[in-house]
Protein backbone atom coordinates (compact mmCIF):
# COMPACT_ATOMS: atom_id res chain seq x y z
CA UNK A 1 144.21 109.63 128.95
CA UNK A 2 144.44 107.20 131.55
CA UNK A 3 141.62 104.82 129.89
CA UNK A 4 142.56 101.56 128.89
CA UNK A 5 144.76 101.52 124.97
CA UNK A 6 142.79 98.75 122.77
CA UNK A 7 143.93 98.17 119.14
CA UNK A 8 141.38 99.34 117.85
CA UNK A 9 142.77 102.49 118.95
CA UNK A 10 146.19 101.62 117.54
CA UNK A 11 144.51 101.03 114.33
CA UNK A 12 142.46 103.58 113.95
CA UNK A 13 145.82 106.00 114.27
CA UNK A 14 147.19 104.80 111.04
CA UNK A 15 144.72 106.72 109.76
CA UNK A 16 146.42 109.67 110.73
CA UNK A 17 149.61 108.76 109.78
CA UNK A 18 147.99 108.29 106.34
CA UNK A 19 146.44 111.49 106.11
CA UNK A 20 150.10 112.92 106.90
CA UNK A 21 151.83 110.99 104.91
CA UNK A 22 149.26 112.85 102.25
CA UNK A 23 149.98 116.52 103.49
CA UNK A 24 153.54 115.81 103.36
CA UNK A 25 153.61 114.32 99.51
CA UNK A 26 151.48 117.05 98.26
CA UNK A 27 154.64 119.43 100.16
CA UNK A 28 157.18 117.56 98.51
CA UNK A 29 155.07 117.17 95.13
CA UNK A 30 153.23 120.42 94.23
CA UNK A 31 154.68 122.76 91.30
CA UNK A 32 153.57 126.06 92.20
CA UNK A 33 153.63 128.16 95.70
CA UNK A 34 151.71 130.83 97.69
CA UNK A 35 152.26 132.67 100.35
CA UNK A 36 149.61 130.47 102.62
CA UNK A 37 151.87 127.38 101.96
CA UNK A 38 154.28 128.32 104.95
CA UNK A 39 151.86 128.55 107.37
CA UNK A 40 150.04 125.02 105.91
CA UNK A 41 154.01 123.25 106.35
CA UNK A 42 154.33 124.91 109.67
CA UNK A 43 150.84 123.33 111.04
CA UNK A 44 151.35 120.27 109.75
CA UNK A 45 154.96 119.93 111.26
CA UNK A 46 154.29 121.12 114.56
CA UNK A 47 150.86 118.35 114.37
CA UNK A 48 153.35 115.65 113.15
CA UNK A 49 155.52 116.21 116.13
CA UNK A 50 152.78 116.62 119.16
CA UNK A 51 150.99 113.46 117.59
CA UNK A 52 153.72 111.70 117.73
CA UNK A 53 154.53 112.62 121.20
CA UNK A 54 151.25 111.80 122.27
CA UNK A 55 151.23 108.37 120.33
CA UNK A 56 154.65 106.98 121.82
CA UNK A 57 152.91 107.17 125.19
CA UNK A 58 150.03 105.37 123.97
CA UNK A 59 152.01 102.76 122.53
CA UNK A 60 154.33 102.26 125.35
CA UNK A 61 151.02 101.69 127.22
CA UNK A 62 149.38 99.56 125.44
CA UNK A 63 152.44 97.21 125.19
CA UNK A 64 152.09 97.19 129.04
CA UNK A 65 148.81 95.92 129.01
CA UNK A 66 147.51 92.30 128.51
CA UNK A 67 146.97 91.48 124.75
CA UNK A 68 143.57 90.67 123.36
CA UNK A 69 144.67 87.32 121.09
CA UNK A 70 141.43 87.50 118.95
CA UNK A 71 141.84 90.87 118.36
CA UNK A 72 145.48 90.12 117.15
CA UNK A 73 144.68 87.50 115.09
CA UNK A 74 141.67 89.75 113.59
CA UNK A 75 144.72 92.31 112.76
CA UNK A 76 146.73 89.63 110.82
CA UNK A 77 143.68 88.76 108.66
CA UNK A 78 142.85 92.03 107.79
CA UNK A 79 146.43 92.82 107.06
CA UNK A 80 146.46 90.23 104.63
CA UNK A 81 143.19 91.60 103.03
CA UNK A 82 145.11 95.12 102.72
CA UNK A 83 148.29 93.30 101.69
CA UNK A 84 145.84 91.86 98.53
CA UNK A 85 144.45 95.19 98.35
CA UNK A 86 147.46 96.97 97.82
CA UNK A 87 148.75 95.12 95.38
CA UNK A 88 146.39 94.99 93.17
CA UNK A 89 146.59 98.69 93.25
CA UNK A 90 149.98 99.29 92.66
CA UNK A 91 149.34 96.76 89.48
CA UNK A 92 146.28 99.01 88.55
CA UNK A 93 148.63 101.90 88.91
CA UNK A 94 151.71 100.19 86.86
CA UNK A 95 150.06 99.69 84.72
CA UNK A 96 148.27 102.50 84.15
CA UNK A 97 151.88 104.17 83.70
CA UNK A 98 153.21 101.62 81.67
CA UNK A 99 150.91 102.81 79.09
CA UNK A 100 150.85 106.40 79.47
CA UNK A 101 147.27 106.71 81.10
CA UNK A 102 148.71 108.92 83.87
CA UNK A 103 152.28 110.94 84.37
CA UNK A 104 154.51 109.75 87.08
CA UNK A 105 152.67 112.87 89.47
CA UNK A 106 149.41 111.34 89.22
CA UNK A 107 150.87 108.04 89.82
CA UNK A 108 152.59 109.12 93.15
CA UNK A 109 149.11 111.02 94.37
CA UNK A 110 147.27 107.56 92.99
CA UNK A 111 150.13 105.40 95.40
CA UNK A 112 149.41 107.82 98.02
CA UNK A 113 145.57 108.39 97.97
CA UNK A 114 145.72 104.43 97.99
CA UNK A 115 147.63 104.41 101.35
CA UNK A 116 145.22 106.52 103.01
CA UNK A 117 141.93 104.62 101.46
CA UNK A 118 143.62 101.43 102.84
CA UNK A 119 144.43 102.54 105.78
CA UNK A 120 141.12 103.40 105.79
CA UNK A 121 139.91 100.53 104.59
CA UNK A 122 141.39 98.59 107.13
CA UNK A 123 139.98 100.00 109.71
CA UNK A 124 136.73 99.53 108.81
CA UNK A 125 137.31 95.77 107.91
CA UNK A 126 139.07 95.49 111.80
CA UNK A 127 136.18 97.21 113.36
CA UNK A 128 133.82 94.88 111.33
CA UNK A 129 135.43 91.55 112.26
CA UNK A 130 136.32 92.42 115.93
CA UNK A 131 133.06 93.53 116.78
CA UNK A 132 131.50 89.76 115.22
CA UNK A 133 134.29 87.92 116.92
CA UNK A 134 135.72 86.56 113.83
């Protein structure tokens, strides 16, 4: 762990705190229980917490280190990209509601699948337009 922290990095871990943002909806969410589920909660918490250890001293690294301008800049664009992304979603999802397509559970698995594709999403678009120098 004593390489060099590069946004990428940085962005690529929002993927993670996507995918746990998932786990811990479908905890809060789900209607029926088995025996398994404790030891599923238990995993997850004890990940959440050593992750997040682990990614405060990455942070406070990288904030240490020089900052790549382009690669900032690249961040902002594609954050506006997800920004357009997202709420065109939500819309799609309002709407969807509005008119009795879905019940208000699918809706808040729809709003949180769509997190984790965008964070996805934006990831990929990143990767793409720092490694062309955008």
């Amino acid at each position: 762990m004593n390489s060099k922290v590069t946004l990428k990095e940085i962005v690529g871990t929002k993927i993670i705190y996507a995918a746990l943002l998932a786990c811990y909806y479908w905890m809060w969410a789900r209607r029926d229980w088995h025996d398994y589920y404790d030891t599923i909660q238990n995993a997850v918490v004890l990940f959440t917490i050593v992750f997040f250890l682990l990614q405060a001293t990455r942070v406070r690294k990288y904030h240490k280190e020089e900052t790549d301008e382009l690669a900032i800049q690249n961040l902002r664009r594609t954050d506006a990209i997800g920004l357009k992304i997202m709420i065109a979603s939500a819309i799609v999802i309002a709407f969807a509601c509005a008119v009795g397509a879905i019940d208000a559970s699918a809706a808040g698995y729809a709003l949180v699948g769509t997190i984790l594709a965008l964070a996805v999403i934006r990831f990929i678009i990143f990767c793409v337009m720092d490694s062309k120098g955008v």
